[in-house]
C-alpha atoms as a PDB file:
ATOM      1  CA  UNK A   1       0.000   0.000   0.000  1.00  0.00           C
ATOM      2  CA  UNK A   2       3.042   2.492   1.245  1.00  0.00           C
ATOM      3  CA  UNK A   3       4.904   1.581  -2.055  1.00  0.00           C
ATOM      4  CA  UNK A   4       2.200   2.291  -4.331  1.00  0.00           C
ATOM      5  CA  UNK A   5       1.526   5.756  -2.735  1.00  0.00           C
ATOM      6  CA  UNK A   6       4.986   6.679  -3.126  1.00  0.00           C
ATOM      7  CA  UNK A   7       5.137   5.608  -6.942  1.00  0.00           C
ATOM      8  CA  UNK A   8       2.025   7.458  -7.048  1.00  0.00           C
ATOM      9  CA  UNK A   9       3.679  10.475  -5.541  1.00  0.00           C
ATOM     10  CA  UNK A  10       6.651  10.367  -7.455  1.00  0.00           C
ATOM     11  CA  UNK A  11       4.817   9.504 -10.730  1.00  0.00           C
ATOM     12  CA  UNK A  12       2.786  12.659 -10.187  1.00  0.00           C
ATOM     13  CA  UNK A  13       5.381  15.458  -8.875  1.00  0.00           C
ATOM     14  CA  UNK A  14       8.541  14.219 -10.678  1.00  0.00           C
ATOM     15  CA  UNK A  15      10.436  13.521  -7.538  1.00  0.00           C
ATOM     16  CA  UNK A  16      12.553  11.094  -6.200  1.00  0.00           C
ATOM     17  CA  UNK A  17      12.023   8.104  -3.539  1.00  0.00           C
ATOM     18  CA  UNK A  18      13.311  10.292  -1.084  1.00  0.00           C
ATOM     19  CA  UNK A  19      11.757  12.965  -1.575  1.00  0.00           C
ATOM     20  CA  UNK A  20       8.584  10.878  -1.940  1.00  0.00           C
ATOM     21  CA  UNK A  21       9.040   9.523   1.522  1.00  0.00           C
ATOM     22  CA  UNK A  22      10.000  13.333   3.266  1.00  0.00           C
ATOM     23  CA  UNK A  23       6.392  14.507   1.080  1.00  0.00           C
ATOM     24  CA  UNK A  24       4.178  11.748   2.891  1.00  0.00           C
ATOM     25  CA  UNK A  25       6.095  12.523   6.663  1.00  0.00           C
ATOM     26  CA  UNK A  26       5.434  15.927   6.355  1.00  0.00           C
ATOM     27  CA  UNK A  27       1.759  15.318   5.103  1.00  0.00           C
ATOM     28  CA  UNK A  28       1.259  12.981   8.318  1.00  0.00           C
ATOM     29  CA  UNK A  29       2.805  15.754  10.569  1.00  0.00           C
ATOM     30  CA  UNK A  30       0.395  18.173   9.603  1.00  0.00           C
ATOM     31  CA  UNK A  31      -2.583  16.471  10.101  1.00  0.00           C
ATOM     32  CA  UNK A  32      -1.572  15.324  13.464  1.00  0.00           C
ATOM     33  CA  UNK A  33      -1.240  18.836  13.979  1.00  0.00           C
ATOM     34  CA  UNK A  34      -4.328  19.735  12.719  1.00  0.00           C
ATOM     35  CA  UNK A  35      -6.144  16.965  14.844  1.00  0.00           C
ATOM     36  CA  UNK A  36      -4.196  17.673  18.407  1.00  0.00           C
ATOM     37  CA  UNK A  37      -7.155  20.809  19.358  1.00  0.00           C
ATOM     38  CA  UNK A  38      -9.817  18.209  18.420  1.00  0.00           C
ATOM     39  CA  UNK A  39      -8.244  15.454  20.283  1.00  0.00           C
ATOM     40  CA  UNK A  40      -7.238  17.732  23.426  1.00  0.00           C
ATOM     41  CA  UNK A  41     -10.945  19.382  23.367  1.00  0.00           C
ATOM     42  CA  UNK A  42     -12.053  15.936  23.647  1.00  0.00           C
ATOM     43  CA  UNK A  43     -10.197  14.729  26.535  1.00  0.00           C
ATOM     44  CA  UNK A  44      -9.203  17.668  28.254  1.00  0.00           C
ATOM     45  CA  UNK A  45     -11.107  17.038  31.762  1.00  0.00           C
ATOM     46  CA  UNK A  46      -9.154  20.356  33.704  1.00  0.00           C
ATOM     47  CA  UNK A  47     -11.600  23.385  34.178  1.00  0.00           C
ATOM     48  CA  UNK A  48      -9.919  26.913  34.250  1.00  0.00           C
ATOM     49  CA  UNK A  49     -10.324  28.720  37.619  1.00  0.00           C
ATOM     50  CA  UNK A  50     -13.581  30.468  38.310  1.00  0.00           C
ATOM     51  CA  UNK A  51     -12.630  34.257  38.364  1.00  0.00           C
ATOM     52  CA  UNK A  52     -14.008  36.424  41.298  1.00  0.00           C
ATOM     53  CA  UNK A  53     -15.949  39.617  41.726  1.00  0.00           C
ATOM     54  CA  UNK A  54     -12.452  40.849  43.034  1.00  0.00           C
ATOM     55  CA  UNK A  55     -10.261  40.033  40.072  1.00  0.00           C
ATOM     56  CA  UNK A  56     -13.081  40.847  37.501  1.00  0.00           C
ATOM     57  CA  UNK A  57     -13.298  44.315  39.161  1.00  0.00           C
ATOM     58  CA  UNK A  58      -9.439  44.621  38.890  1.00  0.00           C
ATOM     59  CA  UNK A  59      -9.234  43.493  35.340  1.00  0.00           C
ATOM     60  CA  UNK A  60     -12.031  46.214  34.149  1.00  0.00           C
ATOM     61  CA  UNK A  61      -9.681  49.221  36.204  1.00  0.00           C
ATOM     62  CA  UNK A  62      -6.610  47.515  33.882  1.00  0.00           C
ATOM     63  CA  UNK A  63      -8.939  47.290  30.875  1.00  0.00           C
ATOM     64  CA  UNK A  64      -9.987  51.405  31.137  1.00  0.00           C
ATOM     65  CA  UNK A  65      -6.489  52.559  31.689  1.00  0.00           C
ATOM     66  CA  UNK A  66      -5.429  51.236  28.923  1.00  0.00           C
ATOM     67  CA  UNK A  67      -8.064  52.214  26.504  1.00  0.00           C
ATOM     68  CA  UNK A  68      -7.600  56.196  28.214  1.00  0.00           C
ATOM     69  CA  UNK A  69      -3.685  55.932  27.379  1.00  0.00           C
ATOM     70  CA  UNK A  70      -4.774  55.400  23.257  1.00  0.00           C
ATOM     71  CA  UNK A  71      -3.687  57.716  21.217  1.00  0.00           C
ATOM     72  CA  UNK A  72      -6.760  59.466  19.595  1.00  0.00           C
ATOM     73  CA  UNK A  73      -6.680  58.852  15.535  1.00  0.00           C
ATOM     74  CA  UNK A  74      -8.078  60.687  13.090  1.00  0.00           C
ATOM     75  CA  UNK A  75      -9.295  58.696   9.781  1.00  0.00           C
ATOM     76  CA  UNK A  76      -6.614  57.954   7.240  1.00  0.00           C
ATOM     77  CA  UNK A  77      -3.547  59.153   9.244  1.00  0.00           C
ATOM     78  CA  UNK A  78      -1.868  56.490   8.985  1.00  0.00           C
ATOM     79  CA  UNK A  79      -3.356  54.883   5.217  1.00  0.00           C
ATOM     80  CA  UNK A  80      -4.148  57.177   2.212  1.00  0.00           C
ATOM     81  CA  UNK A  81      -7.596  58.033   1.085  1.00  0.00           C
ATOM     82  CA  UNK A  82      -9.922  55.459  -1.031  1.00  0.00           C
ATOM     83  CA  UNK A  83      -9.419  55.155  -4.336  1.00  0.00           C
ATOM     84  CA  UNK A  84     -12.890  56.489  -4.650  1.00  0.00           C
ATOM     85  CA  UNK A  85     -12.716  59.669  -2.480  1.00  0.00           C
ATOM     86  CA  UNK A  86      -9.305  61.041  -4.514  1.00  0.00           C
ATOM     87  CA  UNK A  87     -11.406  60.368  -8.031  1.00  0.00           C
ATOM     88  CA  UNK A  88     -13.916  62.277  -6.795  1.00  0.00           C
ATOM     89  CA  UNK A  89     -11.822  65.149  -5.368  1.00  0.00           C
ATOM     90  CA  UNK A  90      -9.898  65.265  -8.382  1.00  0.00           C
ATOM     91  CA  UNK A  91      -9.338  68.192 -10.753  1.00  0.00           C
ATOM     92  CA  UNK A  92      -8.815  67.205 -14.326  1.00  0.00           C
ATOM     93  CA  UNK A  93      -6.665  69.823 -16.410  1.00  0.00           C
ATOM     94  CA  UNK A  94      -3.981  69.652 -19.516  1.00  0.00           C
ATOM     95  CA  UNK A  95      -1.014  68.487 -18.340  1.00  0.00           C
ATOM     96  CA  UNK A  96       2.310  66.890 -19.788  1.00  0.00           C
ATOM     97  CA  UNK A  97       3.824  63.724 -18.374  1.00  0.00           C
ATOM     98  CA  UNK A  98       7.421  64.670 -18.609  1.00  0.00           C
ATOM     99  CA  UNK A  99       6.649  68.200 -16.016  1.00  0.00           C
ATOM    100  CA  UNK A 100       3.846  67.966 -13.483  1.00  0.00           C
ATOM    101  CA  UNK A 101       5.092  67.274  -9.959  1.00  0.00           C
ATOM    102  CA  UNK A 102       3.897  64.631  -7.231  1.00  0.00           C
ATOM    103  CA  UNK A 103       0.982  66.968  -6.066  1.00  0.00           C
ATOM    104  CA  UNK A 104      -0.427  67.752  -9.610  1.00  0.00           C
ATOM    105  CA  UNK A 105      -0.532  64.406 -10.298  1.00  0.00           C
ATOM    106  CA  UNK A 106      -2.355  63.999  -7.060  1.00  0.00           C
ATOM    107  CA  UNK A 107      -4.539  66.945  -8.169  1.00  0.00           C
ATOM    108  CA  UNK A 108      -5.164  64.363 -10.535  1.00  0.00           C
ATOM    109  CA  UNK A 109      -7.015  61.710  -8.912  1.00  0.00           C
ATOM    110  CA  UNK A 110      -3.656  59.231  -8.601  1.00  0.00           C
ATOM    111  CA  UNK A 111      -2.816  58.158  -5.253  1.00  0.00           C
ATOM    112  CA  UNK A 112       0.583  59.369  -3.370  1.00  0.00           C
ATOM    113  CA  UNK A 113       2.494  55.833  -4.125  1.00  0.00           C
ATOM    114  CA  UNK A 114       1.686  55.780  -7.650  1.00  0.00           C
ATOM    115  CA  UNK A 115       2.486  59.920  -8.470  1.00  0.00           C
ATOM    116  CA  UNK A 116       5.821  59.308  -6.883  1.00  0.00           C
ATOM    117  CA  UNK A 117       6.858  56.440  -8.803  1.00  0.00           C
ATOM    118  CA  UNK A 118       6.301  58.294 -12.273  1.00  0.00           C
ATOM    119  CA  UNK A 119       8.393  60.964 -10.446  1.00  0.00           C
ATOM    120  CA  UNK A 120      11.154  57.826  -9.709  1.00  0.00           C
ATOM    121  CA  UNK A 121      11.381  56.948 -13.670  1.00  0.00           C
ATOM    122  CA  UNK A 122      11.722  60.288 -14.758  1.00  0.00           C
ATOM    123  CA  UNK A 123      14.549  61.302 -12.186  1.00  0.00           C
ATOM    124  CA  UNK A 124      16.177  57.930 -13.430  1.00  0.00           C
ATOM    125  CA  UNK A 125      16.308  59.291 -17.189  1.00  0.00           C
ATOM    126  CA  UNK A 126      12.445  58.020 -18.301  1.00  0.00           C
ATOM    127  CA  UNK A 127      10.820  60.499 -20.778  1.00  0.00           C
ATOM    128  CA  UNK A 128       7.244  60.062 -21.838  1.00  0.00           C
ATOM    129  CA  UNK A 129       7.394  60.623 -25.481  1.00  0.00           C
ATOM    130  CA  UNK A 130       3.703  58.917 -26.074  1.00  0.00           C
ATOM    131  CA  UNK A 131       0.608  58.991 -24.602  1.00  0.00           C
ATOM    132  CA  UNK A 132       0.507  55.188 -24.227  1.00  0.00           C
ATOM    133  CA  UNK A 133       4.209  55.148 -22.548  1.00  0.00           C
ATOM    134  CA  UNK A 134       2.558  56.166 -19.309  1.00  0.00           C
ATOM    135  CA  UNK A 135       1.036  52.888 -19.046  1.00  0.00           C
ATOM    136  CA  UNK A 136       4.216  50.903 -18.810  1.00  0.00           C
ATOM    137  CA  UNK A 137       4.581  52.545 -15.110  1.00  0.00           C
ATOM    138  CA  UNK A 138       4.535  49.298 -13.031  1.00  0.00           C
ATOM    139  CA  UNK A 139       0.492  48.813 -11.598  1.00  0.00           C
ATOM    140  CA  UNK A 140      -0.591  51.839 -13.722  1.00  0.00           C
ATOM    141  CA  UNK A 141      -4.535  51.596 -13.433  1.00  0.00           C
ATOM    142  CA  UNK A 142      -6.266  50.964 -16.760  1.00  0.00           C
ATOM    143  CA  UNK A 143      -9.172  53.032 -15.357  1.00  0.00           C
ATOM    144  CA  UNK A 144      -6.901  55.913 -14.714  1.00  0.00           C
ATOM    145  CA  UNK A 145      -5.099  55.905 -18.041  1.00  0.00           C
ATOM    146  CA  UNK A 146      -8.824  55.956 -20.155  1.00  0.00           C
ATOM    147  CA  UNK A 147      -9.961  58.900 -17.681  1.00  0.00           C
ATOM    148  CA  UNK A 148      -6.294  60.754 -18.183  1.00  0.00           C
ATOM    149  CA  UNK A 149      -5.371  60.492 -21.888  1.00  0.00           C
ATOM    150  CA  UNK A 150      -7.665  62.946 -23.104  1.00  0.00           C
ATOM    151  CA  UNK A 151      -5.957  65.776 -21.253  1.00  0.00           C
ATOM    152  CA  UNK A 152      -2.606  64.217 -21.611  1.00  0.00           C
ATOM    153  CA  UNK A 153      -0.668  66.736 -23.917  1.00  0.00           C
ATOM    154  CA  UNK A 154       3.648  65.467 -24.881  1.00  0.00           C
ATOM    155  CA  UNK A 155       5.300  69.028 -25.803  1.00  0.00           C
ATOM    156  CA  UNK A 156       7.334  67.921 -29.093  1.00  0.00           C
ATOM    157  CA  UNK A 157       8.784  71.373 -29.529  1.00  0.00           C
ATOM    158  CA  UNK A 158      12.273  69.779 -27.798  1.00  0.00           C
ATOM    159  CA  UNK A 159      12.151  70.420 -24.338  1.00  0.00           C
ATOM    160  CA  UNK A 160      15.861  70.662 -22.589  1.00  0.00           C
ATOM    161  CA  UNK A 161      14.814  67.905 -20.009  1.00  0.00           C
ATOM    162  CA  UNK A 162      13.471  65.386 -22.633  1.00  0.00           C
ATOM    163  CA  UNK A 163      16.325  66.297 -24.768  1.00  0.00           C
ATOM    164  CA  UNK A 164      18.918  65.768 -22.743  1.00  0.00           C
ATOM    165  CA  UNK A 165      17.506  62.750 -21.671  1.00  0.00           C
ATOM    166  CA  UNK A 166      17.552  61.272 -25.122  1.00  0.00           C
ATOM    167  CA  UNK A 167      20.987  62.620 -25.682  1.00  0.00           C
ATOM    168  CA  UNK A 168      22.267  60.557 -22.583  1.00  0.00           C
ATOM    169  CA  UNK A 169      19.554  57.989 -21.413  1.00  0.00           C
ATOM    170  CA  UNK A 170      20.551  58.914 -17.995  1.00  0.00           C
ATOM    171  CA  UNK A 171      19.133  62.291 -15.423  1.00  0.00           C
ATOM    172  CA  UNK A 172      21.114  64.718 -16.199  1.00  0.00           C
ATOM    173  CA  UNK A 173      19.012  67.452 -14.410  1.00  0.00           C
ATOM    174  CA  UNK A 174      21.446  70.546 -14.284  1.00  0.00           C
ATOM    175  CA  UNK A 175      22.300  69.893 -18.172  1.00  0.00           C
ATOM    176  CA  UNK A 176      20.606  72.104 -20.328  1.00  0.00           C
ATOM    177  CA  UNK A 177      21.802  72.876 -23.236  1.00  0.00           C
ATOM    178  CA  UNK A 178      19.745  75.369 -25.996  1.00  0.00           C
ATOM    179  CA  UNK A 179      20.680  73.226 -28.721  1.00  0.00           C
ATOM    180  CA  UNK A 180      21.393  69.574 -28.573  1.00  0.00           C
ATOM    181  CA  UNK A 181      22.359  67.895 -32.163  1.00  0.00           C
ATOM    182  CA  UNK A 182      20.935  64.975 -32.843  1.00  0.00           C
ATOM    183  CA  UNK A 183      22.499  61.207 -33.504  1.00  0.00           C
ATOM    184  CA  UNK A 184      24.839  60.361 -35.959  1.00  0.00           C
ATOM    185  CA  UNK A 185      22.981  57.953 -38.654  1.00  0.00           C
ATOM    186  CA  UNK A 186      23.043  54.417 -37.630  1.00  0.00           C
ATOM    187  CA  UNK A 187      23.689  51.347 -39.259  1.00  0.00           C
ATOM    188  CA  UNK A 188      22.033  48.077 -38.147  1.00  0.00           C
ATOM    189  CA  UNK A 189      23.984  45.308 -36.007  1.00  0.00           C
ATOM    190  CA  UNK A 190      23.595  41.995 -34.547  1.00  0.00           C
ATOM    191  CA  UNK A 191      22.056  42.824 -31.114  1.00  0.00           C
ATOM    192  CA  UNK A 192      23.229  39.346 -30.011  1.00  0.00           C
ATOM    193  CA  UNK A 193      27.442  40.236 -30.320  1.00  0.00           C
ATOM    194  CA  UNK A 194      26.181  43.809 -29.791  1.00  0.00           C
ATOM    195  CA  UNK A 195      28.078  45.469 -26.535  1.00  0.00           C
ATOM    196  CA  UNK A 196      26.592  48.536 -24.447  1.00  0.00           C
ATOM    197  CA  UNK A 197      28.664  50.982 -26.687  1.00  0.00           C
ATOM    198  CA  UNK A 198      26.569  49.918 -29.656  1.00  0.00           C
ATOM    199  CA  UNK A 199      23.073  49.708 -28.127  1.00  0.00           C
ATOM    200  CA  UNK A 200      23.503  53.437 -26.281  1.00  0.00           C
ATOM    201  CA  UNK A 201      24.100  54.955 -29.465  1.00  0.00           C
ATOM    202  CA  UNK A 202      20.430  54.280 -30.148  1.00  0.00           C
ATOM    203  CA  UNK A 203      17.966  57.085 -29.322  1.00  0.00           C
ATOM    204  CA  UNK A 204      16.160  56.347 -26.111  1.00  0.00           C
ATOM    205  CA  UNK A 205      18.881  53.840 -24.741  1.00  0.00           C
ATOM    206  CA  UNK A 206      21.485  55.146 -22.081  1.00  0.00           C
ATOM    207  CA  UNK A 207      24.273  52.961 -20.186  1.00  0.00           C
ATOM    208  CA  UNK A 208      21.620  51.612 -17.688  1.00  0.00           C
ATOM    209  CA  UNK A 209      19.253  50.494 -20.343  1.00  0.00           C
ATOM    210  CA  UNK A 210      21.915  49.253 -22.449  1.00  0.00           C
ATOM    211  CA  UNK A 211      22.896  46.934 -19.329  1.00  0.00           C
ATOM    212  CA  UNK A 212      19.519  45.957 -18.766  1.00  0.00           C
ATOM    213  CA  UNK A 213      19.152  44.295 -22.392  1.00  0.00           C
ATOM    214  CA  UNK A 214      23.101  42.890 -22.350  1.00  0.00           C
ATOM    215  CA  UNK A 215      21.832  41.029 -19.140  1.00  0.00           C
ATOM    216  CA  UNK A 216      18.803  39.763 -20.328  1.00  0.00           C
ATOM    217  CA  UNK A 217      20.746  39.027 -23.644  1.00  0.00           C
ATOM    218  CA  UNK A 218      22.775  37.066 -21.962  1.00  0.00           C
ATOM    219  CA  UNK A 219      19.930  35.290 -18.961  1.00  0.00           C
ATOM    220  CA  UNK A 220      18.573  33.736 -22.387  1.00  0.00           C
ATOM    221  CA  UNK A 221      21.456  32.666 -24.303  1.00  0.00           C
ATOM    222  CA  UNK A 222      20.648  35.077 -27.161  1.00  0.00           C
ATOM    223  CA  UNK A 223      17.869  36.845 -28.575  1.00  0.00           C
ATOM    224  CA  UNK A 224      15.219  35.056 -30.871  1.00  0.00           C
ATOM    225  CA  UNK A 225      12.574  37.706 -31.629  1.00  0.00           C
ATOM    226  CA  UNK A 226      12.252  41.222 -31.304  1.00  0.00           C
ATOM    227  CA  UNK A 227       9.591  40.829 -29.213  1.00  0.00           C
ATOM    228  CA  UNK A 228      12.114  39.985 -26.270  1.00  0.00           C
ATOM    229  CA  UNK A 229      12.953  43.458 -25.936  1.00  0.00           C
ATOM    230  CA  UNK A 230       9.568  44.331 -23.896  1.00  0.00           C
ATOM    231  CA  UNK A 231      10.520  42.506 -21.276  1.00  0.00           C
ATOM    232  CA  UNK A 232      13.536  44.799 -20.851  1.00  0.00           C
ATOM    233  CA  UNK A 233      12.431  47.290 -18.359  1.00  0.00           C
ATOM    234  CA  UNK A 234      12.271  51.217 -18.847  1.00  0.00           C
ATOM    235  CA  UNK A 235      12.382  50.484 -22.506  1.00  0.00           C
ATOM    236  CA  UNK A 236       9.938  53.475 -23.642  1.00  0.00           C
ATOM    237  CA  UNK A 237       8.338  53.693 -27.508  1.00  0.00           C
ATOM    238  CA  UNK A 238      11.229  55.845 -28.955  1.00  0.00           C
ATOM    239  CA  UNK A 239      13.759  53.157 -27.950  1.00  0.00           C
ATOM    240  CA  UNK A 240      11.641  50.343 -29.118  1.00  0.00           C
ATOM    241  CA  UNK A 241      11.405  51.630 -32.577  1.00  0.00           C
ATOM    242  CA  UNK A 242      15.446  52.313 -33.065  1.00  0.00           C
ATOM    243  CA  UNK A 243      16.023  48.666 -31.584  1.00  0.00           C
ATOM    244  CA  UNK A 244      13.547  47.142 -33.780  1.00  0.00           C
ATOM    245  CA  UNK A 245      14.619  49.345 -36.925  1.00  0.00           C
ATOM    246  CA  UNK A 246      18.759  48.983 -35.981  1.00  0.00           C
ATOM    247  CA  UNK A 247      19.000  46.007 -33.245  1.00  0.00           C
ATOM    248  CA  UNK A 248      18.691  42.779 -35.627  1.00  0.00           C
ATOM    249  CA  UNK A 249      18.989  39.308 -34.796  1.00  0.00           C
ATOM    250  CA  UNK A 250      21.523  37.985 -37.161  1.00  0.00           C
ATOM    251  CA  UNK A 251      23.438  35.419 -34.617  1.00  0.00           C
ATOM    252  CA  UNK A 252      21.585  32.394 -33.504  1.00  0.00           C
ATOM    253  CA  UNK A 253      20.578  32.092 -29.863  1.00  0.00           C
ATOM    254  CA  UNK A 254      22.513  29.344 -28.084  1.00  0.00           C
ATOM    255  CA  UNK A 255      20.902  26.258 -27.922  1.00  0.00           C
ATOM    256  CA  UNK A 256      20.681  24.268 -24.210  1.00  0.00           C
ATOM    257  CA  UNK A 257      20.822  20.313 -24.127  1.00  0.00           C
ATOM    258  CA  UNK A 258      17.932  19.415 -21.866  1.00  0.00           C
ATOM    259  CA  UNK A 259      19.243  16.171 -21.451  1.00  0.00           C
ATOM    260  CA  UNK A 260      22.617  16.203 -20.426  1.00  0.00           C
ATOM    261  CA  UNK A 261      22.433  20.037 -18.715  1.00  0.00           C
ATOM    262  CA  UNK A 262      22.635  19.973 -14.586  1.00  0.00           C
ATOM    263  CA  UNK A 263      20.351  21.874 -12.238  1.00  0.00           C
ATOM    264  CA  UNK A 264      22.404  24.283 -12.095  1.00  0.00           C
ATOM    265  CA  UNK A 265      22.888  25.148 -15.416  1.00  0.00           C
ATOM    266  CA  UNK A 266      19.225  25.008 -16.344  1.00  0.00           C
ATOM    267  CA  UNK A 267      18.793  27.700 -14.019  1.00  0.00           C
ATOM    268  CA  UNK A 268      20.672  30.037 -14.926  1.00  0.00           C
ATOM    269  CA  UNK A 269      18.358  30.216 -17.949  1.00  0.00           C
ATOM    270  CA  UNK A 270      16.039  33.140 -17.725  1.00  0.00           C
ATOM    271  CA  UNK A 271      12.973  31.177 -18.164  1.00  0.00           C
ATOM    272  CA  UNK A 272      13.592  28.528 -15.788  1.00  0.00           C
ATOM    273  CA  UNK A 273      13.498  29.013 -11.822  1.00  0.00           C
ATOM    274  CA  UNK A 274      15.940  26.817  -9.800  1.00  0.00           C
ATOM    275  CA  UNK A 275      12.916  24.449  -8.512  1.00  0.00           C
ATOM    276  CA  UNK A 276      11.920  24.168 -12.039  1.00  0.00           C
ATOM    277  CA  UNK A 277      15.443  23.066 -12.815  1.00  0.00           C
ATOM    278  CA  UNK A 278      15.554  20.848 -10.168  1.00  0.00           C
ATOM    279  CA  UNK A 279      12.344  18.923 -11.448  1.00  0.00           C
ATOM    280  CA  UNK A 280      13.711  18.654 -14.986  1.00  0.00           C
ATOM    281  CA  UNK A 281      16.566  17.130 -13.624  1.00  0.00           C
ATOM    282  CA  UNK A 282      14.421  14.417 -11.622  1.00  0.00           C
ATOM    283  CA  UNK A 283      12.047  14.055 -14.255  1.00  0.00           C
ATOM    284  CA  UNK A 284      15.105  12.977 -16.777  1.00  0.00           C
ATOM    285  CA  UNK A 285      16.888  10.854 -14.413  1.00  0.00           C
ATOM    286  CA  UNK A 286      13.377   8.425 -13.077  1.00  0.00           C
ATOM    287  CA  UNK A 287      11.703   8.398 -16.475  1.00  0.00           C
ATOM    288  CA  UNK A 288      14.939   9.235 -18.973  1.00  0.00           C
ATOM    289  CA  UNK A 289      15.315  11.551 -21.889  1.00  0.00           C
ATOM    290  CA  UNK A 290      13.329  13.718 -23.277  1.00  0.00           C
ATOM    291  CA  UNK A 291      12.831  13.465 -26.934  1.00  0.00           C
ATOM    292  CA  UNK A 292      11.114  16.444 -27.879  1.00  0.00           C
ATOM    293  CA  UNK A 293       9.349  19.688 -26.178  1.00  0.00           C
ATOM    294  CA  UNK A 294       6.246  18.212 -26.032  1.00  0.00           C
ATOM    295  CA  UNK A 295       7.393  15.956 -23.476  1.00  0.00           C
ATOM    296  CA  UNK A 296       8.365  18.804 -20.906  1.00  0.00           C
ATOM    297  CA  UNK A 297       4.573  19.145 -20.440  1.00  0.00           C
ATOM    298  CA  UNK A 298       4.129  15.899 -18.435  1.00  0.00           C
ATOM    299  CA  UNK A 299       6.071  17.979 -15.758  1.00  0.00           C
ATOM    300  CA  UNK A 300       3.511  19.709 -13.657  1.00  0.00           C
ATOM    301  CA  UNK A 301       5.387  22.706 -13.041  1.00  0.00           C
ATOM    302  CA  UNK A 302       6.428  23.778 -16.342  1.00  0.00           C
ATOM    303  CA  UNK A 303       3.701  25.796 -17.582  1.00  0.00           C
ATOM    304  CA  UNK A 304       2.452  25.538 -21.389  1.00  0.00           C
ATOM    305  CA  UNK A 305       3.328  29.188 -22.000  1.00  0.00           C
ATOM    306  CA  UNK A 306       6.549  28.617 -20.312  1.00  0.00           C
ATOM    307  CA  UNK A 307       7.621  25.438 -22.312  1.00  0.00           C
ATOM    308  CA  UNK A 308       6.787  27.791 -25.600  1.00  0.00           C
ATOM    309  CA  UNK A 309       8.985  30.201 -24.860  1.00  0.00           C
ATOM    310  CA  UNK A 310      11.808  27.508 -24.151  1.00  0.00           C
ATOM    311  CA  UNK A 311      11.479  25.837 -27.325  1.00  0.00           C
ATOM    312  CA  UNK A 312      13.852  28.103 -29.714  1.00  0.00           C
ATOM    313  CA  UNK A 313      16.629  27.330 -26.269  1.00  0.00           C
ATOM    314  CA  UNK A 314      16.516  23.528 -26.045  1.00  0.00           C
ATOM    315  CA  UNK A 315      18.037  20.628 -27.847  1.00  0.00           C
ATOM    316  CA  UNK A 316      17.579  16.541 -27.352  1.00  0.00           C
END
């Protein structure tokens, strides 16, 4: 009975005997934890103390000087407002992306924590250049965007701050210049040899985005569609364009043997989280190689959307 439960086990999770064995332990040591008030309840026979007139009388004197030494709070002091009561509160007006400070955009019906995190990407070199670029603010509400965009309004007439931020894809706050020239025509390259001196030639891309899409670059083992770059963070529409129009994939994306490649090494793939790696591994070794990517689907863990974007990165 024990021996099919483990195979069971195993069979199901991808995991070894061991393993199988420390799973059904730990199962059993919950539920005797869970059971122990039921069973105590039940044979508990001890009564607690009857409490007097005395102590009840003390305990209410403890109970009142304790509720007259709380500090008195006023609503919200220590939470913001509802949702709800800033939309209704707020004052729409025209207002571009790249200038309004924290309390305008408060003025605006956003709360505190989301106003000062648009104020976070622009001190870090972010420029708005579209309408639609304010939405790739982490937890930007959809809601929010519909009610905003039709007094959003992106100066184009070259603004020193958006300017120089193109110019160096960094903050440079105290730089600016009346006239900045712009980039030297481009000609395209293989974004997978590419190094950051390439990539922050590119309008839109300074040293810290360029590091952000060397890193993923190399998390993946190469680039195998352009679509990749979105998951780059701080990547705006301006620098999406150049990288799609200059950053070409021209080098193949190096391929990762699923069958002979440790735990270790499968997770330092992008796509694959060390306990997903460490499945993979058990999977292989109690039911043997894989022989295509449809088989890494009988592993519970590995999502379907997951195994499709692993596909182009494994060989058998």
């Amino acid at each position: 009975m024990l021996d099919k439960l483990l195979f069971a086990i195993r069979d199901y999770f991808g995991i070894s005997q061991k393993q199988a064995r420390g799973f059904v332990a730990m199962m059993l040591l919950i539920f005797a934890f869970l059971l122990a008030p039921f069973v105590y309840r039940r044979w508990a026979t001890e009564n607690p103390p009857p409490i007097t007139a005395a102590d009840s009388k003390k305990y209410d004197s403890i109970l009142a000087t304790l509720e007259a030494m709380q500090p008195v709070k006023t609503k919200y002091s220590r939470f913001e407002p509802d949702r709800a009561d800033v939309e209704r509160s707020a004052k729409l007006f025209y207002f571009d992306p790249n200038k309004i400070s924290v309390e305008q955009w408060q003025q605006l019906g956003l709360r505190k924590y989301l106003a000062e995190r648009i104020i976070k990407y622009r001190a870090k070199g972010g420029v708005f250049r579209e309408k639609s670029d304010l939405r790739r603010i982490y937890d930007f509400p959809p809601d929010d965007y519909a009610r905003l965009e039709p007094f959003m309004t992106i100066a184009n007439d070259g603004a020193a701050s958006v300017r120089s931020s193109e110019t160096s894809g960094d903050n440079r706050a105290f730089f600016k210049p009346s006239y900045v020239p712009a980039k030297p025509v481009f000609v395209v390259f293989d974004v997978n040899t590419a190094d950051t001196t390439e990539l922050i030639k590119l309008r839109g891309i300074g040293s810290k985005s360029a590091d952000r899409i060397i890193k993923l670059r190399d998390g993946l083992g190469g680039f195998v569609s352009q679509d990749q770059y979105t998951d780059v963070f701080g990547i705006d529409s301006l620098a999406m364009i150049e990288l799609k129009k200059y950053a070409l994939i021209q080098t193949p994306a190096r391929k990762l043997n699923v069958n002979t490649a440790t735990a270790e090494v499968l997770d330092k793939h992008q796509y694959i989280t060390a306990k997903q790696a460490a499945v993979i591994v058990a999977y292989r070794q109690q039911h043997g190689n894989f022989k295509a990517v449809g088989d890494l689907l009988k592993i519970k863990i590995l999502r379907p959307e997951t195994v499709k974007k692993l596909a182009p990165y494994l060989e058998f």
